[in-house]
N, C-alpha and C. Protein backbone atom coordinates (compact mmCIF):
# COMPACT_ATOMS: atom_id res chain seq x y z
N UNK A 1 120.23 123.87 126.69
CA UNK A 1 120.75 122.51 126.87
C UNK A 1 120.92 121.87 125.51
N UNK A 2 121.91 121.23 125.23
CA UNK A 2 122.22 120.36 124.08
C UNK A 2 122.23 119.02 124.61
N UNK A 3 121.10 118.62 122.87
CA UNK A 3 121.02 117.11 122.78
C UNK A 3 121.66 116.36 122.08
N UNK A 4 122.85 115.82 121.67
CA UNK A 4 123.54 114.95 120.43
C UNK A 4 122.66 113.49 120.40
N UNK A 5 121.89 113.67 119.37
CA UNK A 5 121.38 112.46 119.00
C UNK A 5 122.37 111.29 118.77
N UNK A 6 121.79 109.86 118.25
CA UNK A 6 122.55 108.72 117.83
C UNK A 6 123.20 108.50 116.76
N UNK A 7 122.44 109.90 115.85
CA UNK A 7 123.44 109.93 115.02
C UNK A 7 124.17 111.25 114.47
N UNK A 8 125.81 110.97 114.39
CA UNK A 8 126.36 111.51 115.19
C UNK A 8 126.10 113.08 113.99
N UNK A 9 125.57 112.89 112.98
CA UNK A 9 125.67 113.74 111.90
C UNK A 9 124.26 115.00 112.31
N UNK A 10 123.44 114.41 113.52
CA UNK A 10 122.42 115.35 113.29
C UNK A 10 122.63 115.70 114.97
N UNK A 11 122.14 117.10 114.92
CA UNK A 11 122.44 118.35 115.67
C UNK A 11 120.99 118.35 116.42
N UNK A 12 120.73 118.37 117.21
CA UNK A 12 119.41 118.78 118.08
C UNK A 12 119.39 119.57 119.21
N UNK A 13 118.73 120.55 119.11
CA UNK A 13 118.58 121.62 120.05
C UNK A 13 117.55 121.83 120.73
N UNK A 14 117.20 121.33 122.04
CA UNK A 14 116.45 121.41 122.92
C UNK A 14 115.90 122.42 123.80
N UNK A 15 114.57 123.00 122.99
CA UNK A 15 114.26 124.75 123.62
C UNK A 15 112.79 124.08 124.57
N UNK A 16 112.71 125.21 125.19
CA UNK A 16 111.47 124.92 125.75
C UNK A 16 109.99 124.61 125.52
N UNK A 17 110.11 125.07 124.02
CA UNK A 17 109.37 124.82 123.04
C UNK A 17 109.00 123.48 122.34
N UNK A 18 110.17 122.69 122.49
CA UNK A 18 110.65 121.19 121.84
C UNK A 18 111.74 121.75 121.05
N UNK A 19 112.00 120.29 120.36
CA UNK A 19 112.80 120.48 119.24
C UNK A 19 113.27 121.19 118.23
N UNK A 20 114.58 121.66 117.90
CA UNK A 20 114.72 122.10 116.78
C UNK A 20 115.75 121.28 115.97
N UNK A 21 115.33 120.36 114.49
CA UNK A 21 116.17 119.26 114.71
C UNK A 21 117.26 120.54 113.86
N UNK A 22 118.60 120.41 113.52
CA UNK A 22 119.64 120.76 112.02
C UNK A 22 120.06 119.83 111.37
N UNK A 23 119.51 119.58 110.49
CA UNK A 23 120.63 118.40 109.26
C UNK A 23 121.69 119.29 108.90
N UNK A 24 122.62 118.32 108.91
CA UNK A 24 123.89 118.46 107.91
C UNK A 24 123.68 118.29 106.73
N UNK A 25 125.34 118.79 106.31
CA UNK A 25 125.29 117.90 104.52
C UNK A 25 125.10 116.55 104.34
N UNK A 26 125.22 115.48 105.51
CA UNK A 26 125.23 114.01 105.32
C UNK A 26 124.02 113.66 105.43
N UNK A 27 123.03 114.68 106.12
CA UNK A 27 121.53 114.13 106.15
C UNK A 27 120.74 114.51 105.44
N UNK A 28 121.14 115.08 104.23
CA UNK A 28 120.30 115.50 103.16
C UNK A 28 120.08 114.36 101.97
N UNK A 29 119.53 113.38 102.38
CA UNK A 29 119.14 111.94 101.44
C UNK A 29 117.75 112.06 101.05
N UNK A 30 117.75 111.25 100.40
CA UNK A 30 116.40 111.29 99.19
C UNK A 30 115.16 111.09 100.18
N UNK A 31 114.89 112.11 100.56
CA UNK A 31 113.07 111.85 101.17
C UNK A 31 113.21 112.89 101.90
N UNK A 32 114.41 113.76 102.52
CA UNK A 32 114.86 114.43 103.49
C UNK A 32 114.13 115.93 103.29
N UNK A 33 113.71 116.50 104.27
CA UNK A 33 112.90 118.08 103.70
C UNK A 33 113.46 118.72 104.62
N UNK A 34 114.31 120.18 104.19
CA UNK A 34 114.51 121.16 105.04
C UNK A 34 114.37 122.36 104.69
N UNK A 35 115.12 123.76 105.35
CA UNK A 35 114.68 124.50 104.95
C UNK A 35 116.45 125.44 104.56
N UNK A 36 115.64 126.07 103.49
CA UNK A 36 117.09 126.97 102.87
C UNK A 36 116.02 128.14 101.90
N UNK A 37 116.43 129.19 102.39
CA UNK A 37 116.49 130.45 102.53
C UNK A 37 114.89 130.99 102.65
N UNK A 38 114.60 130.13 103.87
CA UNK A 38 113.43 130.38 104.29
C UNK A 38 112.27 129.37 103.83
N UNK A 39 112.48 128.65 102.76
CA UNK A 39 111.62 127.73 102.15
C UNK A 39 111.89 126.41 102.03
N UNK A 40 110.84 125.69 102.45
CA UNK A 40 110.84 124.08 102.67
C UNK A 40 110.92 123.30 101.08
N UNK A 41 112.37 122.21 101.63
CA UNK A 41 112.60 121.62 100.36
C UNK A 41 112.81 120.30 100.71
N UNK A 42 112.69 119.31 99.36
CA UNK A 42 112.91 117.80 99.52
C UNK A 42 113.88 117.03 98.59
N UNK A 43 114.59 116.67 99.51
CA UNK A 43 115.59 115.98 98.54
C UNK A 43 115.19 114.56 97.17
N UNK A 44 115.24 115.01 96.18
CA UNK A 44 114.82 114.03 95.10
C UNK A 44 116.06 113.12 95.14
N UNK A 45 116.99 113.21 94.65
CA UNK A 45 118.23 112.52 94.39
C UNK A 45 119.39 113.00 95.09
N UNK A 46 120.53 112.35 95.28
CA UNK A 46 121.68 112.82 96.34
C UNK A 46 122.76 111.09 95.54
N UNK A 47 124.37 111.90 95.99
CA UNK A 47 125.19 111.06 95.52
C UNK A 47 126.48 112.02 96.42
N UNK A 48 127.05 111.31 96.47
CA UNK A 48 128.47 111.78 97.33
C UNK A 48 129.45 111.84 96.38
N UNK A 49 130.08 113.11 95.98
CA UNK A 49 130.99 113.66 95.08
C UNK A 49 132.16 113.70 96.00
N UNK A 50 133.18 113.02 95.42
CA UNK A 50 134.55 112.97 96.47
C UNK A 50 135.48 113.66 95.47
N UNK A 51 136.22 114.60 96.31
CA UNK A 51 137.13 115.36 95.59
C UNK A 51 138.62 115.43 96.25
N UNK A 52 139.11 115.89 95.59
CA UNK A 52 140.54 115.66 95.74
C UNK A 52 141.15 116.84 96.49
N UNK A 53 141.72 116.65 97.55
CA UNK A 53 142.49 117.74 98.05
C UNK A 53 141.30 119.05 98.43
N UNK A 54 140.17 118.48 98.44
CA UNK A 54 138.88 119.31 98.83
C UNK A 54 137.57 118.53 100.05
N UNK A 55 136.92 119.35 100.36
CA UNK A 55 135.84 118.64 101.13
C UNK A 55 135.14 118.10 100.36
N UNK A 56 134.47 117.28 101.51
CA UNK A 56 133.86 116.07 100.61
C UNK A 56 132.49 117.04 100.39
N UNK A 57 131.59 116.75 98.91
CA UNK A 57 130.44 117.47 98.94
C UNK A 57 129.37 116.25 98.44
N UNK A 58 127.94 116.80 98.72
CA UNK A 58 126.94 116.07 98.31
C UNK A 58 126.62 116.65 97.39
N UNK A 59 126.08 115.90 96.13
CA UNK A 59 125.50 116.65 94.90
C UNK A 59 124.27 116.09 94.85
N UNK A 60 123.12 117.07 94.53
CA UNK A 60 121.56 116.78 95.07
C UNK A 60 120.42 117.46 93.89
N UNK A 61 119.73 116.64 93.89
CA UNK A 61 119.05 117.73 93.24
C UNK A 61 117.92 117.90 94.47
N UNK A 62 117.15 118.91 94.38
CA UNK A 62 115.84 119.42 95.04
C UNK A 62 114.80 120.22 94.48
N UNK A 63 114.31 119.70 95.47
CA UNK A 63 112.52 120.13 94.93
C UNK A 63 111.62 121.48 95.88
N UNK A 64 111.50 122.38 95.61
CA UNK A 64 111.06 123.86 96.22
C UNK A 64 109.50 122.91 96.67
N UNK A 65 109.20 123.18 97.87
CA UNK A 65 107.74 122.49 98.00
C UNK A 65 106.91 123.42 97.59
N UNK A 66 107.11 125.05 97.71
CA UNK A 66 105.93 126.49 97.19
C UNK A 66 105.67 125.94 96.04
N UNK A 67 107.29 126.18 95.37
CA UNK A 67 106.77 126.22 93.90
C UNK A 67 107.10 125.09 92.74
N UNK A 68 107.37 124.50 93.56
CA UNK A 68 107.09 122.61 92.85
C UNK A 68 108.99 122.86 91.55
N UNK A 69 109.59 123.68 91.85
CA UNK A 69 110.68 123.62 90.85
C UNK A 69 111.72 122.78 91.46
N UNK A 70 112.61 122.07 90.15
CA UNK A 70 113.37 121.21 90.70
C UNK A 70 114.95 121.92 89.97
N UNK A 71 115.49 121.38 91.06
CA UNK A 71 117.07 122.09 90.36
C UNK A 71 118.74 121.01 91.30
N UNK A 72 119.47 121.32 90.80
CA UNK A 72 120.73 120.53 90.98
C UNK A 72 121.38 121.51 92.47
N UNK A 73 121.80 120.81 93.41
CA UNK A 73 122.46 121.82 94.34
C UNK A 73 123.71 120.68 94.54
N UNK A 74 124.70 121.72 95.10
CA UNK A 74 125.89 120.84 95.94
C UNK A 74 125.88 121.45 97.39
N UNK A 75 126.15 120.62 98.31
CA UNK A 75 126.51 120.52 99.75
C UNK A 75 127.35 120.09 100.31
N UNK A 76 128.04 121.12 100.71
CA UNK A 76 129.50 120.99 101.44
C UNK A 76 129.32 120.59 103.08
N UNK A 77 130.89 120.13 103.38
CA UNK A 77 131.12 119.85 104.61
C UNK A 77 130.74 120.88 105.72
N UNK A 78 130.08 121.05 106.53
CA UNK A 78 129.80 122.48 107.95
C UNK A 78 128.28 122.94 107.31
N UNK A 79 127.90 122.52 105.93
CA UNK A 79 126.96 123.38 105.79
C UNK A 79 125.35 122.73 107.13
N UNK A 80 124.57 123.64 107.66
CA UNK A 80 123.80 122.81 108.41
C UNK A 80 122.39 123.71 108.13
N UNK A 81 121.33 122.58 108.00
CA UNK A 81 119.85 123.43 107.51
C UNK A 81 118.97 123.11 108.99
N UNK A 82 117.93 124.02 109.16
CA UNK A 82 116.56 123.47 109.58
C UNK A 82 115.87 122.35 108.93
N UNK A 83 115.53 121.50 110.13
CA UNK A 83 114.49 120.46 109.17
C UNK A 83 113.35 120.93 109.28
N UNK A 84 112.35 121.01 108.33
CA UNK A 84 111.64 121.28 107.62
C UNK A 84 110.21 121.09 108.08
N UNK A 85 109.46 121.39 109.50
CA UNK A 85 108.50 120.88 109.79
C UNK A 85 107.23 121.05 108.92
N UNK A 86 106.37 120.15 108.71
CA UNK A 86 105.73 120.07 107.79
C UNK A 86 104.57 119.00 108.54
N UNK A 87 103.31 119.37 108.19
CA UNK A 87 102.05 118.86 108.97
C UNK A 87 100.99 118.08 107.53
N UNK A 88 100.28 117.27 107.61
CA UNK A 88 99.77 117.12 106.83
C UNK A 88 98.32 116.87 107.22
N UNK A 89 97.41 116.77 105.98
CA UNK A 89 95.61 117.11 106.25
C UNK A 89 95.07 116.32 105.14
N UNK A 90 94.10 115.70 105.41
CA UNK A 90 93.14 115.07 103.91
C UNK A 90 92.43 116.82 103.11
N UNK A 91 92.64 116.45 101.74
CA UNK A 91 92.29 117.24 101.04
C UNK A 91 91.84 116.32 99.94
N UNK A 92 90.50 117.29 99.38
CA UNK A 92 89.50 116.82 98.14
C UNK A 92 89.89 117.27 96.89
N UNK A 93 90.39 117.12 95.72
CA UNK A 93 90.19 117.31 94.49
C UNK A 93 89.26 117.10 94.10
N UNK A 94 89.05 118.91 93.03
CA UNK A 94 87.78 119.36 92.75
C UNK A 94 87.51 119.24 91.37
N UNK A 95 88.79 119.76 90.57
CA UNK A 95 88.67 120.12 89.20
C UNK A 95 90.13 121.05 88.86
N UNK A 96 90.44 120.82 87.09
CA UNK A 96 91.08 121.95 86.74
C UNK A 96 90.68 122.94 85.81
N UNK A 97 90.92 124.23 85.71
CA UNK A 97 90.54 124.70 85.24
C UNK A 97 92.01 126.05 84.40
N UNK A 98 92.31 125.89 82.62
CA UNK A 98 93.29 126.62 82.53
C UNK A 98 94.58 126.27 83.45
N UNK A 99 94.42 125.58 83.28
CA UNK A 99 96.34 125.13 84.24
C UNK A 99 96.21 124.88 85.31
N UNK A 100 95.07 125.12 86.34
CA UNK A 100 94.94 125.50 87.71
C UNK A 100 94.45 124.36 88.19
N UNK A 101 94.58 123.62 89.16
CA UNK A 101 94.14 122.59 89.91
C UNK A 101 93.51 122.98 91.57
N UNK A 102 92.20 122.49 91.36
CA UNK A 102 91.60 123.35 92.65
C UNK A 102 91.33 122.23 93.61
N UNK A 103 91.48 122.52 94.81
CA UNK A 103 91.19 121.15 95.95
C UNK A 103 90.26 122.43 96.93
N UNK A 104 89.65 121.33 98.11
CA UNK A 104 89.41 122.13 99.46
C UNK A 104 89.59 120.96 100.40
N UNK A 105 89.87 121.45 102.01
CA UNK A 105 89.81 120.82 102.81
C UNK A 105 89.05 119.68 103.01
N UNK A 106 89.17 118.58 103.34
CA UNK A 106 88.64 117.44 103.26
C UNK A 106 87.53 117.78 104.82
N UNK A 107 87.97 118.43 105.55
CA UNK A 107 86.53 118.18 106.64
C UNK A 107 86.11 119.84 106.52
N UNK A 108 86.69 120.66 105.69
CA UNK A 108 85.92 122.19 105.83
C UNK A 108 85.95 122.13 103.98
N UNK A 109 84.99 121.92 103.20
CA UNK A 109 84.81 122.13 101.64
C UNK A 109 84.75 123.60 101.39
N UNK A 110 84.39 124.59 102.36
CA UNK A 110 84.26 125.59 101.97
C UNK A 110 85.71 126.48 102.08
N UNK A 111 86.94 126.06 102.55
CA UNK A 111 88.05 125.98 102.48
C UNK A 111 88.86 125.63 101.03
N UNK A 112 88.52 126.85 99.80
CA UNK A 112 89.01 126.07 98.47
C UNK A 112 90.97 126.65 98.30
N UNK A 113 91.37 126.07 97.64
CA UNK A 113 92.22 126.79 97.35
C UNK A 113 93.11 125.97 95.64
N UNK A 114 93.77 126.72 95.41
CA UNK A 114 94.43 126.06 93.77
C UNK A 114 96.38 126.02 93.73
N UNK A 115 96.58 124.93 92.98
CA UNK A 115 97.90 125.37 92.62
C UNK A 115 98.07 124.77 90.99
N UNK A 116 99.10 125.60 90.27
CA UNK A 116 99.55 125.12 88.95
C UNK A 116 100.13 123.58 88.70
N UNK A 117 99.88 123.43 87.66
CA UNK A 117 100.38 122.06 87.20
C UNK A 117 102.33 122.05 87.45
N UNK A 118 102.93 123.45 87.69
CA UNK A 118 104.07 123.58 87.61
C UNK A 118 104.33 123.24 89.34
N UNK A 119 103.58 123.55 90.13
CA UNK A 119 103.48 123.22 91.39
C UNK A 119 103.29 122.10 91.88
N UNK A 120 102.65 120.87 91.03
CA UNK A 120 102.00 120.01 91.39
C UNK A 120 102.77 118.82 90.93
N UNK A 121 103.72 119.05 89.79
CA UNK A 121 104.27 118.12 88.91
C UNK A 121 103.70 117.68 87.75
N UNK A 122 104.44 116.67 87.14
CA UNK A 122 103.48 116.02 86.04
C UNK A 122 102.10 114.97 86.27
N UNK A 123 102.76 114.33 87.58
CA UNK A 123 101.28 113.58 88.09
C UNK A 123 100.58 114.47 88.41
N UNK A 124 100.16 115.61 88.16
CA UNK A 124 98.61 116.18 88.67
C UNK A 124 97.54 115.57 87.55
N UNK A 125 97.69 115.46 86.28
CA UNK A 125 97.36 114.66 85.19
C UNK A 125 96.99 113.76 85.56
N UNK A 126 96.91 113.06 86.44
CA UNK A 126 96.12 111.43 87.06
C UNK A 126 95.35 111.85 88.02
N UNK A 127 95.47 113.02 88.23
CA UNK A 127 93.91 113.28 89.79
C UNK A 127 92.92 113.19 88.85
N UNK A 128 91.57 112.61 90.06
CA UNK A 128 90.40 112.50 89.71
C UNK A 128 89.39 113.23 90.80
N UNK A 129 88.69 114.13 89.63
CA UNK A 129 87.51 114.29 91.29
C UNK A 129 86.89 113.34 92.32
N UNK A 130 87.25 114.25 93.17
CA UNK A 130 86.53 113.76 94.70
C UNK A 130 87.81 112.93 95.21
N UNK A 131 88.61 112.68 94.39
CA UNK A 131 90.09 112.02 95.44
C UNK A 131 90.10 112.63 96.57
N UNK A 132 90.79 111.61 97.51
CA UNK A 132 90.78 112.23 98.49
C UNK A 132 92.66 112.11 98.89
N UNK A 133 93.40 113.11 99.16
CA UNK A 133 94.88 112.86 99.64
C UNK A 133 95.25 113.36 100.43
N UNK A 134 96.60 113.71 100.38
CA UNK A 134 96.98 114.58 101.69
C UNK A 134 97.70 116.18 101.42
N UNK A 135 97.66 117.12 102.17
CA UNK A 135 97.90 118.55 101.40
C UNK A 135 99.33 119.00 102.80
N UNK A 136 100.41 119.36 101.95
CA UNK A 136 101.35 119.55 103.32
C UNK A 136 101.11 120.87 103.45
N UNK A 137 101.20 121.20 105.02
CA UNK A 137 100.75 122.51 105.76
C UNK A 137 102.22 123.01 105.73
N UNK A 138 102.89 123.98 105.58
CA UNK A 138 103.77 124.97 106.24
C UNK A 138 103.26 126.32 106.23
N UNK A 139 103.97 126.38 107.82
CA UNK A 139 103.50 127.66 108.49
C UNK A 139 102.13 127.98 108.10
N UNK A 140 101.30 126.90 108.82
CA UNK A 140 99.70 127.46 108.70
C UNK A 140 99.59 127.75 107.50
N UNK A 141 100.06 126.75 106.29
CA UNK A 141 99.40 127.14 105.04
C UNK A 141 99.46 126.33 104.01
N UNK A 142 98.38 125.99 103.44
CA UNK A 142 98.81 124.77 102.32
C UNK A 142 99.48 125.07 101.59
N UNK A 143 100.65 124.86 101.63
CA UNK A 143 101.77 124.86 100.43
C UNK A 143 101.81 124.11 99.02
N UNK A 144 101.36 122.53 98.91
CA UNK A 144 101.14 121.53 98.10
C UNK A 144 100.53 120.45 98.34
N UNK A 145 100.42 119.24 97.58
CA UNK A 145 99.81 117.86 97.35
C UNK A 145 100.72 116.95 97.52
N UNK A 146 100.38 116.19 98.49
CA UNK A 146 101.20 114.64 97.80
C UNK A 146 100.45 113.57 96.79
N UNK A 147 101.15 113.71 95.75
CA UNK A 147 100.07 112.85 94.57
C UNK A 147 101.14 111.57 95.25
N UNK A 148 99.87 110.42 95.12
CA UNK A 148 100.45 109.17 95.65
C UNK A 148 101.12 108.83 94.11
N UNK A 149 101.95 108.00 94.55
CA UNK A 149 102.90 107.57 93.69
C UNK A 149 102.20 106.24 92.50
N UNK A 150 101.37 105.67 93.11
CA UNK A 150 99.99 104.81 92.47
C UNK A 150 99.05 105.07 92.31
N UNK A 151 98.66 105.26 90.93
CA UNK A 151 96.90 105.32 91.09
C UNK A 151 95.81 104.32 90.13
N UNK A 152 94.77 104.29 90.60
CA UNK A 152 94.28 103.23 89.66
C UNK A 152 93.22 104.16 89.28
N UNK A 153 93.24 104.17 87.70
CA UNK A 153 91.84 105.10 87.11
C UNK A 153 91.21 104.14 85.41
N UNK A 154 90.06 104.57 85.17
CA UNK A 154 89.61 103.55 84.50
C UNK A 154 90.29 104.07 83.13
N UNK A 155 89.93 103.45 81.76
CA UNK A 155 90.10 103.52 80.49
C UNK A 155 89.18 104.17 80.41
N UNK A 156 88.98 105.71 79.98
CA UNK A 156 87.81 106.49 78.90
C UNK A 156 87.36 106.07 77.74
N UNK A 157 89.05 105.91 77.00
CA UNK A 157 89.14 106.02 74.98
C UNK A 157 90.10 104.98 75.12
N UNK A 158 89.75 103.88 74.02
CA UNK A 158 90.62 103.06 73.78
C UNK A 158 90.67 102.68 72.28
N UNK A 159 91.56 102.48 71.29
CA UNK A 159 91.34 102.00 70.47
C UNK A 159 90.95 100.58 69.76
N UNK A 160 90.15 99.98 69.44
CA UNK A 160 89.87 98.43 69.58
C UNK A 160 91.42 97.84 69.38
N UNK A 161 91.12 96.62 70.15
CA UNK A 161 92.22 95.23 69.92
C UNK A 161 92.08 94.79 68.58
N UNK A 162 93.33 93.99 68.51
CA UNK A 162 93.64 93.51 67.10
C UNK A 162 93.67 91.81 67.41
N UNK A 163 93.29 91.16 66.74
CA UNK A 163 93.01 89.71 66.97
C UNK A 163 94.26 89.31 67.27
N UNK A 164 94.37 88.12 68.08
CA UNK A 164 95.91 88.04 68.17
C UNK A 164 96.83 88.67 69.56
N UNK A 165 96.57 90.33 69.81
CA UNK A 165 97.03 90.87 70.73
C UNK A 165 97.73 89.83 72.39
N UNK A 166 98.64 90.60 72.09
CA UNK A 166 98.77 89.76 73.92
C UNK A 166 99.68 90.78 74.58
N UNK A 167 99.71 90.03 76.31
CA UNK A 167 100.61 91.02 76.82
C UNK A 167 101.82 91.71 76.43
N UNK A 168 102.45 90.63 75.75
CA UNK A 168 104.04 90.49 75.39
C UNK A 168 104.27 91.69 73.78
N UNK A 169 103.11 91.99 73.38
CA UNK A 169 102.69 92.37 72.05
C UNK A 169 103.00 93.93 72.53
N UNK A 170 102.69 94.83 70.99
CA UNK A 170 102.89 96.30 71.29
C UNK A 170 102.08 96.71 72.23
N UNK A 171 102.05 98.45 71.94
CA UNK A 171 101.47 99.60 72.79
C UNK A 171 100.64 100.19 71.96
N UNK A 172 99.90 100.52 72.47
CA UNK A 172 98.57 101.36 71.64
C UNK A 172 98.35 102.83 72.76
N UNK A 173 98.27 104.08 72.12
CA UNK A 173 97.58 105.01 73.30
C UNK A 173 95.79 104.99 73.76
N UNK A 174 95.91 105.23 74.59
CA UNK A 174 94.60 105.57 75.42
C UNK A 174 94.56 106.51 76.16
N UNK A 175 92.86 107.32 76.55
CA UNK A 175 92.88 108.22 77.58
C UNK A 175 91.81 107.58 78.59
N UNK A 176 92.64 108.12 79.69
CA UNK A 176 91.98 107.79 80.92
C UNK A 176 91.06 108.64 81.27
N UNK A 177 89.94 108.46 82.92
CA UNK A 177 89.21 108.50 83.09
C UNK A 177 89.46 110.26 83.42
N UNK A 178 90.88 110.28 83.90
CA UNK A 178 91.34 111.61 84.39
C UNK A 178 91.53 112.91 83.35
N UNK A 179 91.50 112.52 82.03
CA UNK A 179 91.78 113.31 80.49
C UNK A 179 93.53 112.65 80.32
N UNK A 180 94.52 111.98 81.14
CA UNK A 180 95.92 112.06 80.47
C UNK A 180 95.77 110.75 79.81
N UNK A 181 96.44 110.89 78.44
CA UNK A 181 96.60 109.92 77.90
C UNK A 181 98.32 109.09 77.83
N UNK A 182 97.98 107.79 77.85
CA UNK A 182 99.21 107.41 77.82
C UNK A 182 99.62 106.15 77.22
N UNK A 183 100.35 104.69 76.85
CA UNK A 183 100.70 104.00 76.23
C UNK A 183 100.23 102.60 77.23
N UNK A 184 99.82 101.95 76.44
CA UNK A 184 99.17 101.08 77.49
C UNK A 184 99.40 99.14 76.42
N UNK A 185 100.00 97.90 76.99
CA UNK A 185 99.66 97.13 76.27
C UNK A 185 98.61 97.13 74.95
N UNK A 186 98.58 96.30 74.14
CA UNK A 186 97.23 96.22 73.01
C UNK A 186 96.42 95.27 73.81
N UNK A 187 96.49 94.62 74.62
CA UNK A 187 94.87 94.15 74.80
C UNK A 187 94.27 94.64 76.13
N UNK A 188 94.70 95.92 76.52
CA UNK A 188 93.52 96.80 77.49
C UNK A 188 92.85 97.64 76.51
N UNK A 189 91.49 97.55 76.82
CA UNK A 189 90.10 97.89 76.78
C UNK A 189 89.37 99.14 76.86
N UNK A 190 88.54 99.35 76.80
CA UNK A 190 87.71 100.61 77.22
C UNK A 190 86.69 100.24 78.53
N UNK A 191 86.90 100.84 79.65
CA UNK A 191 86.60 100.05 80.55
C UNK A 191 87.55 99.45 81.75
N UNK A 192 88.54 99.10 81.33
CA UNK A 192 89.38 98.90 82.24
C UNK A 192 89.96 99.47 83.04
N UNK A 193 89.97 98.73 84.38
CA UNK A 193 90.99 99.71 85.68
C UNK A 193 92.61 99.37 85.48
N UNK A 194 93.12 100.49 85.21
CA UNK A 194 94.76 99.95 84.96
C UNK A 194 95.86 100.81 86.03
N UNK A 195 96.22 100.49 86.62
CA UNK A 195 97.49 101.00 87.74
C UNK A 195 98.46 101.65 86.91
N UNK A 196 98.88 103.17 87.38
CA UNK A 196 99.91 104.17 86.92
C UNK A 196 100.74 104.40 87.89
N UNK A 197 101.98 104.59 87.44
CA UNK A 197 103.00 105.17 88.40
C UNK A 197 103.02 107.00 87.94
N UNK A 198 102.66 107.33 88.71
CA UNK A 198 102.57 108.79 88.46
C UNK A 198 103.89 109.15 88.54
N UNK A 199 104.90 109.30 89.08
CA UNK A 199 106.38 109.55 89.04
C UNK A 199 107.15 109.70 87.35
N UNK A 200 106.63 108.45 87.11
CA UNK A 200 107.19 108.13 85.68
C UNK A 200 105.63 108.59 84.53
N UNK A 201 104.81 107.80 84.96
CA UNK A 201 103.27 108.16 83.74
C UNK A 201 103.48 106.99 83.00
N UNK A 202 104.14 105.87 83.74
CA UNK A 202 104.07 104.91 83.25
C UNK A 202 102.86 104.13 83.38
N UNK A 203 101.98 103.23 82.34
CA UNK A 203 101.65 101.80 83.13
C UNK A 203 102.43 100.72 83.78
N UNK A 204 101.52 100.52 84.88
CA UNK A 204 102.05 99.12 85.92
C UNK A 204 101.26 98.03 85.32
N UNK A 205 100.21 97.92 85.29
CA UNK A 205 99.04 96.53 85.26
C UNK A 205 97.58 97.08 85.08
N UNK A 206 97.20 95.83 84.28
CA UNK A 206 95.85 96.01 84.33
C UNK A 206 95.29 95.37 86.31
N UNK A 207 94.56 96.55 86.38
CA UNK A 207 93.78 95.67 87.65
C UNK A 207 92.41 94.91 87.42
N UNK A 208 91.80 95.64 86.60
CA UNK A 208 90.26 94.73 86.47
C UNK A 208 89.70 95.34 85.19
């Protein structure tokens, strides 16, 4: 039996099983996860490339969820993927060790497992032990982390303030509580809780 959803671009196939959704090329937008050539992916960026005397294509980049690599794709008109089922679980950060970032299950600890900083992105650099997040499951298997996109961690190393300093004033580096160091106003402290955008490794604000 066929289901045509509301919208008119996505394909649903109704087994006895449940669902099997298919995106198109039009439903491959920034948050979107499916699957292509067997492996679950997420759309980072997407833009509609219009061409002349050709089909219309999407130009995308994506993100491999195994192995955390990012790369440029185009998507044509007819092309159609699996969406990407994907389960998620609280998981503990433990420690790194040599490149390796080790977590275990948040309700089984004796459940460890690791992935590379190349897997994880550049925000793995802001985990702190004993965090607690979420780990996406495919096919019965932890594949990766979602590092939240905010985190608040204290000041380790700071270099003293300079009399005078204010918000509006330069940048000085510091390392955080996590080992990454990064550029922070001149009048945060040693001691201080300051908000990161892990995406970028930017500072947001001092919190306290």
């Amino acid at each position: 039996m066929l289901h045509v959803s509301s919208s008119p671009s996505l394909i649903v196939y109704r087994l006895m099983s449940g669902f099997i959704i298919m995106l198109t090329h039009t439903d491959l937008k920034k948050g979107a996860r499916f699957i292509l050539n067997g492996e679950p992916y997420e759309v980072l960026e997407y833009s509609h490339l219009k061409m002349a005397q050709r089909r219309p294509v999407i130009q995308s980049k994506i993100k491999n969820l195994i192995t955390g690599k990012v790369f440029e794709r185009n998507f044509q008109q007819g092309d159609v993927f699996d969406e990407a089922e994907l389960i998620k679980i609280g998981v503990k950060y433990l420690y790194n060790n040599r490149g390796s970032y080790f977590f275990c299950e948040e309700k089984d600890p004796s459940k460890r497992f690791s992935f590379t900083e190349e897997q994880l992105g550049s925000g793995a650099r802001f985990l702190k032990p004993n965090e607690i997040m979420e780990g996406i499951v495919f096919n019965d298997k932890i594949i990766n982390i979602v590092i939240p996109i905010k985190v608040q961690l204290k000041v380790k190393e700071a270099p003293p303030g300079v009399k005078g300093d204010s918000a509006q004033g330069g940048t000085k580096s510091v390392v955080l509580e996590s080992g990454a160091e990064i550029n922070v106003p001149l009048f945060i402290k040693e001691g201080d809780v300051v908000e990161i955008n892990t995406e970028t490794g930017q500072y947001v604000r001092r919190v306290e």
